[in-house]
C-alpha atoms as a PDB file:
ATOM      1  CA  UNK A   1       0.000   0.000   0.000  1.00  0.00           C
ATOM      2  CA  UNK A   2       1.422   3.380  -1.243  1.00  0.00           C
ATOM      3  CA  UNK A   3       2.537   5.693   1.844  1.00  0.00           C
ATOM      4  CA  UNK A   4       0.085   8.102   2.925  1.00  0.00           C
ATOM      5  CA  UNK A   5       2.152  11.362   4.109  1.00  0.00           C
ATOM      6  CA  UNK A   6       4.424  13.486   1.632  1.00  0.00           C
ATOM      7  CA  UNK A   7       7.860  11.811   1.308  1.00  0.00           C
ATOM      8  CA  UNK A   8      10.634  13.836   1.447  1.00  0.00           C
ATOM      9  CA  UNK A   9      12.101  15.968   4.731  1.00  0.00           C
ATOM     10  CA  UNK A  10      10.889  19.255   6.158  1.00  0.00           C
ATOM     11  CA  UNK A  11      13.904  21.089   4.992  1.00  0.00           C
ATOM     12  CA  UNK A  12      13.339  19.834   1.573  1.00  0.00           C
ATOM     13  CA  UNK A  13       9.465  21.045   1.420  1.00  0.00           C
ATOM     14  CA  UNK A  14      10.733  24.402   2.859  1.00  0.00           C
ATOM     15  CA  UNK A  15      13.578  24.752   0.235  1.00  0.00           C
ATOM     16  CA  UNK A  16      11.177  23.633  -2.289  1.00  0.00           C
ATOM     17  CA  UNK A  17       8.279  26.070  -1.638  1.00  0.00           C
ATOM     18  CA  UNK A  18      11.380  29.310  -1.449  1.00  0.00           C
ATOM     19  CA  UNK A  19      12.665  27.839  -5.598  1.00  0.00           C
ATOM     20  CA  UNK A  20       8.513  27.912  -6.639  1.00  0.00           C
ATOM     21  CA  UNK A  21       9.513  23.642  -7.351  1.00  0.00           C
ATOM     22  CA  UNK A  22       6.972  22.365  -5.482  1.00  0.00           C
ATOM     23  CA  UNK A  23       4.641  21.218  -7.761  1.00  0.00           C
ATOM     24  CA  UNK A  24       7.465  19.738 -10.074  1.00  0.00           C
ATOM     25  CA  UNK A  25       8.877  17.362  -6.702  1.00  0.00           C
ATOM     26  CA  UNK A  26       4.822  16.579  -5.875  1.00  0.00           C
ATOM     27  CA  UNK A  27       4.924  15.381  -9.628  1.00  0.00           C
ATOM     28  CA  UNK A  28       8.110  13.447  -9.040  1.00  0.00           C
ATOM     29  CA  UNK A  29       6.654  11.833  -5.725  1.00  0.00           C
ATOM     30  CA  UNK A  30       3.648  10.955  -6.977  1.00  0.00           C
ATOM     31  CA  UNK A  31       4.976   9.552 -10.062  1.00  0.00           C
ATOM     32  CA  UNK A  32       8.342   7.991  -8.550  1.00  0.00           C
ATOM     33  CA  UNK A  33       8.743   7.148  -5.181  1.00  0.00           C
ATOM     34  CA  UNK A  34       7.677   4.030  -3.598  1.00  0.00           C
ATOM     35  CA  UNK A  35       7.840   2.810  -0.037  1.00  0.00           C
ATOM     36  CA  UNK A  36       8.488  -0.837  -1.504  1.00  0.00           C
ATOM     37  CA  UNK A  37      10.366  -2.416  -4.288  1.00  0.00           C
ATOM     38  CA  UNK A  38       8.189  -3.250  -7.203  1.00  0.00           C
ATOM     39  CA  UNK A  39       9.064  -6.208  -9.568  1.00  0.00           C
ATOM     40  CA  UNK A  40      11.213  -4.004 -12.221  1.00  0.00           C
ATOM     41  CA  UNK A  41      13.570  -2.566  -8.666  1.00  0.00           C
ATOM     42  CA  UNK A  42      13.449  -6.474  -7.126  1.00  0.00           C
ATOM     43  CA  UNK A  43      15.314  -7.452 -10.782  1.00  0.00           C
ATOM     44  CA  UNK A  44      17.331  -4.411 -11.079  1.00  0.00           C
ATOM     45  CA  UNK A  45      19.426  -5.391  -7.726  1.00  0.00           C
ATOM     46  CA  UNK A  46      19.563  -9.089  -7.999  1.00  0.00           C
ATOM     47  CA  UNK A  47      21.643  -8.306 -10.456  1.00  0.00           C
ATOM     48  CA  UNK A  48      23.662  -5.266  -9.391  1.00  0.00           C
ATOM     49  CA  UNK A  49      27.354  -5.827  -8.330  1.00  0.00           C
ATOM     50  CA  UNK A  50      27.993  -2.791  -6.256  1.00  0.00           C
ATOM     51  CA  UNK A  51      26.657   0.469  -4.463  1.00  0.00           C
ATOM     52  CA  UNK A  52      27.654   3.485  -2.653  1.00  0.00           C
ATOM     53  CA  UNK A  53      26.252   3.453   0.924  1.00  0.00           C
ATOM     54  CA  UNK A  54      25.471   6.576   3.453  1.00  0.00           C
ATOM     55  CA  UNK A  55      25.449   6.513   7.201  1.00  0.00           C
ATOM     56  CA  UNK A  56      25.107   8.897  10.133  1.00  0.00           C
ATOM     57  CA  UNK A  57      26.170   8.326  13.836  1.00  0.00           C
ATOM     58  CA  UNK A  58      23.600   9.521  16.721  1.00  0.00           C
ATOM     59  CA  UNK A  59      25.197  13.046  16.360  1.00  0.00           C
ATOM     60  CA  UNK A  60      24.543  13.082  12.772  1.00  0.00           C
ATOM     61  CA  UNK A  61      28.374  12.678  11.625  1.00  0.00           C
ATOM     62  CA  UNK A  62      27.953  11.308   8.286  1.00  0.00           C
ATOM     63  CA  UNK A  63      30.185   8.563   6.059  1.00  0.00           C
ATOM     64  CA  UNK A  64      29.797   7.452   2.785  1.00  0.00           C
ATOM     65  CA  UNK A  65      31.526   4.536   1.217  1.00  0.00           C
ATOM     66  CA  UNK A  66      31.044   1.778  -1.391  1.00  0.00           C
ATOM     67  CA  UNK A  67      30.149  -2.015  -1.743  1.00  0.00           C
ATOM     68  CA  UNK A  68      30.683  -4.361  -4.185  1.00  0.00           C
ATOM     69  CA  UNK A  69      30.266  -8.614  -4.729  1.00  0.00           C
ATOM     70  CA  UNK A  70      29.464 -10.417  -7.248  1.00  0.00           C
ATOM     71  CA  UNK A  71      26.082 -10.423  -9.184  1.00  0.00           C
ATOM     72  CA  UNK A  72      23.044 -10.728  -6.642  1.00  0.00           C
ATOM     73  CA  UNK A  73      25.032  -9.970  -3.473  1.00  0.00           C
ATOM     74  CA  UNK A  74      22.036  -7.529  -2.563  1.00  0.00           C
ATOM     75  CA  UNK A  75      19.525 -10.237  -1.440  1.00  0.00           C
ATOM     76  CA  UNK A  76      15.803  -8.976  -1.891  1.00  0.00           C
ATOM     77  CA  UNK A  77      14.044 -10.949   0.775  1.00  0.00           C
ATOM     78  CA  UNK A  78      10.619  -9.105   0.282  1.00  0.00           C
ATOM     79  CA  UNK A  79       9.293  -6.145  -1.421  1.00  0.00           C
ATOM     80  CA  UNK A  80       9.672  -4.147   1.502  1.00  0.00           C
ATOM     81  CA  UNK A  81      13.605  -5.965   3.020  1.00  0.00           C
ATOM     82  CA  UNK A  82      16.715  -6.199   1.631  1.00  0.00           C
ATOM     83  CA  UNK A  83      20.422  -7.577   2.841  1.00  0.00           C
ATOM     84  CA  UNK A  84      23.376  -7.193   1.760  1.00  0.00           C
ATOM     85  CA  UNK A  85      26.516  -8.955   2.971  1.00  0.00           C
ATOM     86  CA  UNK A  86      29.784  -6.879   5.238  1.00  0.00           C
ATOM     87  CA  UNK A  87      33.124  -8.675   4.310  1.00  0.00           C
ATOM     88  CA  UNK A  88      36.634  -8.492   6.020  1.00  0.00           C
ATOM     89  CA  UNK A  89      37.482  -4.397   5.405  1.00  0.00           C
ATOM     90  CA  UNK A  90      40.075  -2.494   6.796  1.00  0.00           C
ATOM     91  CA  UNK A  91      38.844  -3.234  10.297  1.00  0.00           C
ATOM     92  CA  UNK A  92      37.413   0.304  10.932  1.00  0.00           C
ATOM     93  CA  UNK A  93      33.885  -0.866  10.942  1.00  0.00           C
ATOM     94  CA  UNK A  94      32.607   2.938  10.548  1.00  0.00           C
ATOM     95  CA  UNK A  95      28.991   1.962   8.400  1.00  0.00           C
ATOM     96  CA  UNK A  96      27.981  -1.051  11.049  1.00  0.00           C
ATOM     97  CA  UNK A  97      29.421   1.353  14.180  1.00  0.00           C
ATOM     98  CA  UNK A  98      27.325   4.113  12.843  1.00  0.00           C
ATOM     99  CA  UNK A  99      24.155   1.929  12.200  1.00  0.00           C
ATOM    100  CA  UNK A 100      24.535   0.817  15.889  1.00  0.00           C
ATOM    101  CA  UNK A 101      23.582   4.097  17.120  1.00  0.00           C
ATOM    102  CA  UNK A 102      21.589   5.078  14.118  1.00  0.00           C
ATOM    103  CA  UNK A 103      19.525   2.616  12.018  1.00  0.00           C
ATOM    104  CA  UNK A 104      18.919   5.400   8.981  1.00  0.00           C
ATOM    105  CA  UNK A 105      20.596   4.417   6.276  1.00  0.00           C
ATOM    106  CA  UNK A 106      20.480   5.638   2.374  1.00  0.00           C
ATOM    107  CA  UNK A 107      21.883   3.087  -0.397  1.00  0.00           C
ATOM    108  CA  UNK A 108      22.644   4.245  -4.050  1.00  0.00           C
ATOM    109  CA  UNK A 109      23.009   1.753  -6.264  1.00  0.00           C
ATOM    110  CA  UNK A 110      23.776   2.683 -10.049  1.00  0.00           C
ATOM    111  CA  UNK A 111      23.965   0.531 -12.992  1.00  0.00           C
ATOM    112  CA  UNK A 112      26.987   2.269 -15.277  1.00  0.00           C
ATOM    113  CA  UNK A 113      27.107  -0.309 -17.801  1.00  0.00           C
ATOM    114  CA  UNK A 114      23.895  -1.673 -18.966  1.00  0.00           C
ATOM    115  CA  UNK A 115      21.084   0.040 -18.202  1.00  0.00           C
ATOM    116  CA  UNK A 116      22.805   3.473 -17.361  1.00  0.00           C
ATOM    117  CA  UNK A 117      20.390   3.693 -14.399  1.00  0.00           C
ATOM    118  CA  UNK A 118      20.217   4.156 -10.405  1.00  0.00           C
ATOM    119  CA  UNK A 119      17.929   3.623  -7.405  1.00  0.00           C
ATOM    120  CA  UNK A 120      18.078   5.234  -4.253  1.00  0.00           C
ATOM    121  CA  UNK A 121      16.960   3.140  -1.379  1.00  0.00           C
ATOM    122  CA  UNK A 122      16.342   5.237   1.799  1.00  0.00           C
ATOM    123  CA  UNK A 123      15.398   2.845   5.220  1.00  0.00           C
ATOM    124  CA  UNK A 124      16.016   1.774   9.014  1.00  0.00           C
ATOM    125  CA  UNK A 125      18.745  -0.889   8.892  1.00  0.00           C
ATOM    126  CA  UNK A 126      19.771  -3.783  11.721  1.00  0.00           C
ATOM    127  CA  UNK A 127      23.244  -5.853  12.018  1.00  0.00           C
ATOM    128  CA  UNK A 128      22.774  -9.478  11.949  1.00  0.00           C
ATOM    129  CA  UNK A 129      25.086 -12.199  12.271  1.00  0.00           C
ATOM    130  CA  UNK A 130      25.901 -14.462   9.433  1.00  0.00           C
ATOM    131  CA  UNK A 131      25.063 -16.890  11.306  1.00  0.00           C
ATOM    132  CA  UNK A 132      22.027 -15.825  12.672  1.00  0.00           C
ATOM    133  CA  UNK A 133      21.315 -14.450   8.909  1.00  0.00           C
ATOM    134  CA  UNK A 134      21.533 -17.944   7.452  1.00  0.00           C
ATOM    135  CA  UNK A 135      19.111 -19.901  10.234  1.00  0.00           C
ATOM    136  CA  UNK A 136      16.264 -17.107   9.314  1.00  0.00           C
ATOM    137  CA  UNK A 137      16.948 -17.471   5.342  1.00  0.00           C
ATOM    138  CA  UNK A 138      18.865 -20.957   4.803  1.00  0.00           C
ATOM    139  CA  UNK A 139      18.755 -20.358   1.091  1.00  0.00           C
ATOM    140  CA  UNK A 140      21.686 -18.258   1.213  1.00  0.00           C
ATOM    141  CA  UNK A 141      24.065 -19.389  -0.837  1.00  0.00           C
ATOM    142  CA  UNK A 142      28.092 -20.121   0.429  1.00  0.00           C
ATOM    143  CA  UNK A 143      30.634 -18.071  -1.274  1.00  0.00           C
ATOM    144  CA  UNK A 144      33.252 -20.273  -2.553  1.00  0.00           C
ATOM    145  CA  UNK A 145      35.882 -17.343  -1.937  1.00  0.00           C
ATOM    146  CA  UNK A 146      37.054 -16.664   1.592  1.00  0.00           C
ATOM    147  CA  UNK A 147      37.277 -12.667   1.207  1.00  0.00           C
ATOM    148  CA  UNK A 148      33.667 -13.031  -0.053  1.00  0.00           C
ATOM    149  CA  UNK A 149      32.059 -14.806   2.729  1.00  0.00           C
ATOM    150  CA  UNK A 150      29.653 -12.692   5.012  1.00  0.00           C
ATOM    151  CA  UNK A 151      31.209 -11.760   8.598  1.00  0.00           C
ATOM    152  CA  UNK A 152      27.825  -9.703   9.340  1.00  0.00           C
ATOM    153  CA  UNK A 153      24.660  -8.907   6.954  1.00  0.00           C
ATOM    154  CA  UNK A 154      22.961  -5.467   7.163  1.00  0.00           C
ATOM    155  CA  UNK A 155      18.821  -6.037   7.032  1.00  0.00           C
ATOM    156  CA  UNK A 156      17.378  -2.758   5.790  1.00  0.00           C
ATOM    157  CA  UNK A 157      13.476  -1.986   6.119  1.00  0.00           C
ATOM    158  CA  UNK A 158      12.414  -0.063   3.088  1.00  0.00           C
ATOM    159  CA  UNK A 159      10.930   3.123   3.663  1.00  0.00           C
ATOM    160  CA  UNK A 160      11.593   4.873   0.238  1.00  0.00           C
ATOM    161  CA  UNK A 161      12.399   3.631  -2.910  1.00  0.00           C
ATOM    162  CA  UNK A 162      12.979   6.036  -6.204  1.00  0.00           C
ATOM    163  CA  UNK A 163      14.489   6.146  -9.793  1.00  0.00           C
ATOM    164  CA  UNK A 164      17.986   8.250  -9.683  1.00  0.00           C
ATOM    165  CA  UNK A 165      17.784   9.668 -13.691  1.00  0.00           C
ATOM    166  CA  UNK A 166      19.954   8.764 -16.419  1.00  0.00           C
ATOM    167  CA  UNK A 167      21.432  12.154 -17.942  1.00  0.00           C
ATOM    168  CA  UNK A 168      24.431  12.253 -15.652  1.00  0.00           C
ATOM    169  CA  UNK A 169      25.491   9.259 -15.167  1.00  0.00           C
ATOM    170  CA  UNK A 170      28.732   7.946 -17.351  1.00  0.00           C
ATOM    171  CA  UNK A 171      28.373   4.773 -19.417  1.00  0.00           C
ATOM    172  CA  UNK A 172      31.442   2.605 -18.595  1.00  0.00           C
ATOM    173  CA  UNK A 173      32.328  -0.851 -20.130  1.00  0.00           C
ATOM    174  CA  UNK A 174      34.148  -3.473 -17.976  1.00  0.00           C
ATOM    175  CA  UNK A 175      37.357  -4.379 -18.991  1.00  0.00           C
ATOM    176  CA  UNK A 176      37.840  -8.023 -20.077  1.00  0.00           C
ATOM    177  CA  UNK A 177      39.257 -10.297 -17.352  1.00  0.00           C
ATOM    178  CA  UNK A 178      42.540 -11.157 -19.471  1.00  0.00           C
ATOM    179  CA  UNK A 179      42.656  -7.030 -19.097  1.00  0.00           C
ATOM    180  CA  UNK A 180      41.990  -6.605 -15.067  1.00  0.00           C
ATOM    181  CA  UNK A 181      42.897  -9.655 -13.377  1.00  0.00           C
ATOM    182  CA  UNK A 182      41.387 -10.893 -10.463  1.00  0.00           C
ATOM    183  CA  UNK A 183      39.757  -9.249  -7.907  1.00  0.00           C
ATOM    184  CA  UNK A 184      41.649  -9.154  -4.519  1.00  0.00           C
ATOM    185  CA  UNK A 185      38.511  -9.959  -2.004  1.00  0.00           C
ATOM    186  CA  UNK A 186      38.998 -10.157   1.257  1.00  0.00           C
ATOM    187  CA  UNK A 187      43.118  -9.274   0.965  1.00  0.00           C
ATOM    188  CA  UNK A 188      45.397  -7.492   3.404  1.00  0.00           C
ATOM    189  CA  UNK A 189      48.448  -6.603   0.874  1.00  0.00           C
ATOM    190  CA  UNK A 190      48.331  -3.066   0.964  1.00  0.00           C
ATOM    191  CA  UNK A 191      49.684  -2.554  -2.615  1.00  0.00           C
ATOM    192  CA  UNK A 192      46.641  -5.290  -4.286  1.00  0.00           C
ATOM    193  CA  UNK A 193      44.208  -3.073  -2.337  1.00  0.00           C
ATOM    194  CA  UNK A 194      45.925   0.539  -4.020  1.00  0.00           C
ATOM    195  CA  UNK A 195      48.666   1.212  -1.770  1.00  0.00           C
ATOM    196  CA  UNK A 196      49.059   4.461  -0.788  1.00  0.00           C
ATOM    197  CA  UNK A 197      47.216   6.182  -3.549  1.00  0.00           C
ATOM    198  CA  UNK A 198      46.635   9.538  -2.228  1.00  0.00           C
ATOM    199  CA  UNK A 199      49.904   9.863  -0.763  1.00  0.00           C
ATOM    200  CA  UNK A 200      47.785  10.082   3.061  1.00  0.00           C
ATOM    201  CA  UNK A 201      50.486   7.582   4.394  1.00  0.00           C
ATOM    202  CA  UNK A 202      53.559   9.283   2.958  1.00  0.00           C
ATOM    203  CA  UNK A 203      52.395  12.789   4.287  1.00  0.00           C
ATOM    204  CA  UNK A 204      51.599  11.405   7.837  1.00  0.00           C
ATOM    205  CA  UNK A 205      55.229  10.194   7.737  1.00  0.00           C
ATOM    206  CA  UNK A 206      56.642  13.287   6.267  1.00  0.00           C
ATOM    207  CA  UNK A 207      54.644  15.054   9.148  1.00  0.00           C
ATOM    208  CA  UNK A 208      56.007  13.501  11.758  1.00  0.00           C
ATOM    209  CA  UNK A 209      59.163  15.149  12.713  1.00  0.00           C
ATOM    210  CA  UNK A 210      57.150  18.634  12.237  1.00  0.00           C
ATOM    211  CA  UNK A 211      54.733  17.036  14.657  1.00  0.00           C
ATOM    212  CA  UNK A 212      57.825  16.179  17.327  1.00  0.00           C
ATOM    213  CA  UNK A 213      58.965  19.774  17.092  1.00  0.00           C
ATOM    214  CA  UNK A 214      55.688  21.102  18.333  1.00  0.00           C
ATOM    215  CA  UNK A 215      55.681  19.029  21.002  1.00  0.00           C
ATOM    216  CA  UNK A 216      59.462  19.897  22.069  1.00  0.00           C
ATOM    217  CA  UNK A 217      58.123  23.442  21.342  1.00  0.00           C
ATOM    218  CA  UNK A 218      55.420  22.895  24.111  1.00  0.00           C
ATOM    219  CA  UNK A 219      57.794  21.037  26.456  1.00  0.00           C
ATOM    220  CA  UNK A 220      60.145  23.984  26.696  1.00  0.00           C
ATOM    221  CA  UNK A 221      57.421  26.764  26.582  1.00  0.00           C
ATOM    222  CA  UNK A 222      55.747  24.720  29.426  1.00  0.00           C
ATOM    223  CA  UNK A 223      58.556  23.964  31.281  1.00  0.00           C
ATOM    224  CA  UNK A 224      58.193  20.252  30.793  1.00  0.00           C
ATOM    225  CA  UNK A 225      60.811  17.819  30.127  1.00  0.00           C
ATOM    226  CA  UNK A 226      60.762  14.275  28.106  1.00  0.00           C
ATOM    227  CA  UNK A 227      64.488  12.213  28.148  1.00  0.00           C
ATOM    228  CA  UNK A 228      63.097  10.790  24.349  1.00  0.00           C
ATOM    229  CA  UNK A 229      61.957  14.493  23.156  1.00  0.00           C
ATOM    230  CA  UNK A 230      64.059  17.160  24.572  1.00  0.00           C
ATOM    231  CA  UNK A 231      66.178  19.529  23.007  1.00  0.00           C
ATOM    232  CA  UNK A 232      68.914  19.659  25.457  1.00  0.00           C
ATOM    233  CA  UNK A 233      69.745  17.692  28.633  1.00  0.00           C
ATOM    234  CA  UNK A 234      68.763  20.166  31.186  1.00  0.00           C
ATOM    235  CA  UNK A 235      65.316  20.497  29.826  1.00  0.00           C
ATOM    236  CA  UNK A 236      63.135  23.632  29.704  1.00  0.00           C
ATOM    237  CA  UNK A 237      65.126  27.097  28.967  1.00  0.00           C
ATOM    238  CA  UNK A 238      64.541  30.477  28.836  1.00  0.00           C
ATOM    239  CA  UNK A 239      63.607  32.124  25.949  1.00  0.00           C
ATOM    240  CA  UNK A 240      66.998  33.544  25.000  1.00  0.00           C
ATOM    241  CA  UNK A 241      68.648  30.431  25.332  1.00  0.00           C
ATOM    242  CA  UNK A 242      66.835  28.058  23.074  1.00  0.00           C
ATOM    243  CA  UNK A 243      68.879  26.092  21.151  1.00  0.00           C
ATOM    244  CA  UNK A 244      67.284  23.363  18.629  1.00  0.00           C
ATOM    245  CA  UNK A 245      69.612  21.348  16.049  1.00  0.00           C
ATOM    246  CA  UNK A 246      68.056  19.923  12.875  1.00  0.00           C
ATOM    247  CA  UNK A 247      69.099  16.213  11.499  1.00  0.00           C
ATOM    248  CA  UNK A 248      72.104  17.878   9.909  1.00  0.00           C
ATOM    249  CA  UNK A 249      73.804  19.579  12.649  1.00  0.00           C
ATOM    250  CA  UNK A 250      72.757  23.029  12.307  1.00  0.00           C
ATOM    251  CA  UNK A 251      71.614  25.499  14.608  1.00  0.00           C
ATOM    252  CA  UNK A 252      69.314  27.930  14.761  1.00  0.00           C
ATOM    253  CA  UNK A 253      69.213  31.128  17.050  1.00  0.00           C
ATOM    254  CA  UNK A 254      65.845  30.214  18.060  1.00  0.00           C
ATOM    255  CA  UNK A 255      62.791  28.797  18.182  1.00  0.00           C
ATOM    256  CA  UNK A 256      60.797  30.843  15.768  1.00  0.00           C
ATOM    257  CA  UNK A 257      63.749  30.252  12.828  1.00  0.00           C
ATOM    258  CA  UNK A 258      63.388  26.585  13.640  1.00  0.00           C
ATOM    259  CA  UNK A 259      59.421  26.210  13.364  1.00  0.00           C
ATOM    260  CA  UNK A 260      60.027  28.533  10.034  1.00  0.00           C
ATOM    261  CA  UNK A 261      62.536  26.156   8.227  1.00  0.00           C
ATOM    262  CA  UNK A 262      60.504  23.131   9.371  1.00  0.00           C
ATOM    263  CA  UNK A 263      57.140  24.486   8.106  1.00  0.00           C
ATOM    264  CA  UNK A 264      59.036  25.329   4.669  1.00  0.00           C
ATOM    265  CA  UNK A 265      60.549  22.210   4.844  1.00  0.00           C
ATOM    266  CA  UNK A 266      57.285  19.767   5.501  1.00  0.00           C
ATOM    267  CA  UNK A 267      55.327  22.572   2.389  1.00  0.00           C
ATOM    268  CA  UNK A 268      57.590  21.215   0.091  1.00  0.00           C
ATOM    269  CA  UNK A 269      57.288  17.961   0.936  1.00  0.00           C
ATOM    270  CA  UNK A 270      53.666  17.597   0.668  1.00  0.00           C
ATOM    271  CA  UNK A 271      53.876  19.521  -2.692  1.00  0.00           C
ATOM    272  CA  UNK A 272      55.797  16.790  -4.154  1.00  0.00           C
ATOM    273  CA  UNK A 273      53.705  13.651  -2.358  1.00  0.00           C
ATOM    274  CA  UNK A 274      50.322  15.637  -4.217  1.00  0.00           C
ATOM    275  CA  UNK A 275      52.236  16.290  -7.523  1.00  0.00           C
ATOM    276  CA  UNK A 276      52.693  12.137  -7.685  1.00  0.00           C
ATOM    277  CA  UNK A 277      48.612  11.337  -7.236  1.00  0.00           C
ATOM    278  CA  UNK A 278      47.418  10.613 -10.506  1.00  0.00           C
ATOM    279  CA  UNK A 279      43.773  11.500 -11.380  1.00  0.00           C
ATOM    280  CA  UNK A 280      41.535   9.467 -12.857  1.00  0.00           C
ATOM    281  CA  UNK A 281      38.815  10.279 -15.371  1.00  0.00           C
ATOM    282  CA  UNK A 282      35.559   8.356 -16.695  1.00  0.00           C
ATOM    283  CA  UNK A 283      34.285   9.133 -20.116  1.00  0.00           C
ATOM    284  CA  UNK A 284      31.018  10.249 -20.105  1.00  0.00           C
ATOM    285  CA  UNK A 285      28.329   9.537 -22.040  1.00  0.00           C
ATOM    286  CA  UNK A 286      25.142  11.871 -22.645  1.00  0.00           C
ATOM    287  CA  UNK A 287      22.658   9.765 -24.404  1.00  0.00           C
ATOM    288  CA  UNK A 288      19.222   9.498 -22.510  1.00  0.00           C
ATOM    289  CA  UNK A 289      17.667   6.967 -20.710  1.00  0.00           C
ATOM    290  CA  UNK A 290      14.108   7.254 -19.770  1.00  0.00           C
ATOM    291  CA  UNK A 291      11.417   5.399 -17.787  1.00  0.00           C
ATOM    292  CA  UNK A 292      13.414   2.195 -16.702  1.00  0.00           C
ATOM    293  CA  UNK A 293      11.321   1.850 -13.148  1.00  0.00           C
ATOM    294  CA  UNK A 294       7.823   2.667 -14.221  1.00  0.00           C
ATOM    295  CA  UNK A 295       5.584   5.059 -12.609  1.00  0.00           C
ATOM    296  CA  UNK A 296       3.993   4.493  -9.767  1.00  0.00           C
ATOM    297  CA  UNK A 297       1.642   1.101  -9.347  1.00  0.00           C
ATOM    298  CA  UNK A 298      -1.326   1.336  -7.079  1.00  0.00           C
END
């Protein structure tokens, strides 16, 4: 049964009746947005091999990240539930921590290379266990690859369910497997899973002697004193008598010339960690797509 109240937020409705688009987004409810899956969105994901994925914690600190397994890893287990599998990750756990303090959740999941199509999936999600998961549904299927078997599933309630339009979004081909090799599920070598990419590692460790000064800079201002971090042996010094020695032996009058090379030092450093990042482009394509969901039934 279609939802009774208008879908969409209070802030949206606001913004909507300031930009005179209200009519046009009552159009594109009425037409559009469903509070269940219909048969065309039930096909669309059991066939779908990835998605991007947005959480909040109870503060309303938001993440957004992206899934991926292979061809019908979203399980549709009604027209109104959905699951989809968490594998081994990086450990952080950031989606399932924030969905333990708050069980809103909004899934995009786009189509880039045969239908050229997306669906946004707005609900209230729960963690289950995978075992726990498999004695409710024992249809679930076993994953014959390690880094593709479930360690938890996410259950999401659907409370909104809505065509994401064509005209943007880039039609991409996949590269033949010959091309791309395997996919590294469920590894821990850090250069299979990218390496350090965006240069985030190499700047931390680039930062970190800048990062020891400052604290030497607030030992001796404070009048603290650390054997593994001070400057000189007898600790905190006045002003005028500061004295700090870089890796080649040189010293500097004080502590101002110091904090001045170093900053110069770690600016140039980061400069040439950026200037290796490579970026990466899709192609784009513009033709239209129209009307893959259907209106709205009933």
């Amino acid at each position: 049964m279609p939802r009774q109240e208008r879908p969409g937020s209070d802030g949206e409705h606001l913004v909507q009746q300031r930009l005179g688009t209200t009519e046009r987004a009552d159009r594109f409810y009425g037409d559009q947005v469903l509070d269940h899956l219909n048969a065309r969105m039930q096909e669309f994901l059991g066939r779908q091999e990835m998605f991007f994925l947005a959480t909040a914690d109870r503060h309303g600190e938001c993440d957004s990240t992206f899934r991926a397994g292979p061809p019908g890893f979203i399980r549709v287990l009604g027209d109104r539930t959905l699951a989809y599998p968490e594998y081994r990750g990086n450990g952080v756990m950031a989606s399932v921590g924030n969905i333990s303090e708050n069980p809103r959740l909004g899934m995009l999941v786009i189509d880039f290379t045969r239908d050229r199509i997306g669906l946004h999936i707005n609900g209230r999600a729960r963690v289950v266990l995978d075992d726990e998961m498999r004695a409710a549904h024992p249809g679930l299927p076993v994953d014959p690859i390690p880094g593709r078997r479930a360690q938890l599933w996410v259950t999401v309630d659907v409370e909104e369910a809505y065509i994401h339009c064509a005209k943007h979004i880039p039609h991409l081909q996949k590269v033949p497997v010959q091309q791309r090799g395997a996919r590294a599920w469920g590894t821990d070598d850090v250069k299979r899973k990218g390496g350090d990419f965006f240069g985030a590692a190499a700047e931390a460790a680039e930062r970190a002697p800048f990062r020891r000064a400052e604290r030497k800079d607030e030992h001796l201002r404070g009048g603290l004193h650390e054997d593994t971090d001070a400057v000189t042996p007898q600790g905190a010094l006045a002003e005028s008598e500061v004295r700090q020695v870089n890796g080649a032996g040189h010293r500097f009058a004080d502590r101002n010339d110091f904090v001045e090379e170093l900053n110069a030092e770690f600016l140039d450093r980061v400069e040439r960690v950026l200037a290796r990042a490579q970026p990466r482009r899709a192609a784009e394509d513009e033709t239209e797509f129209l009307g893959w969901f259907g209106r709205r039934d009933g």
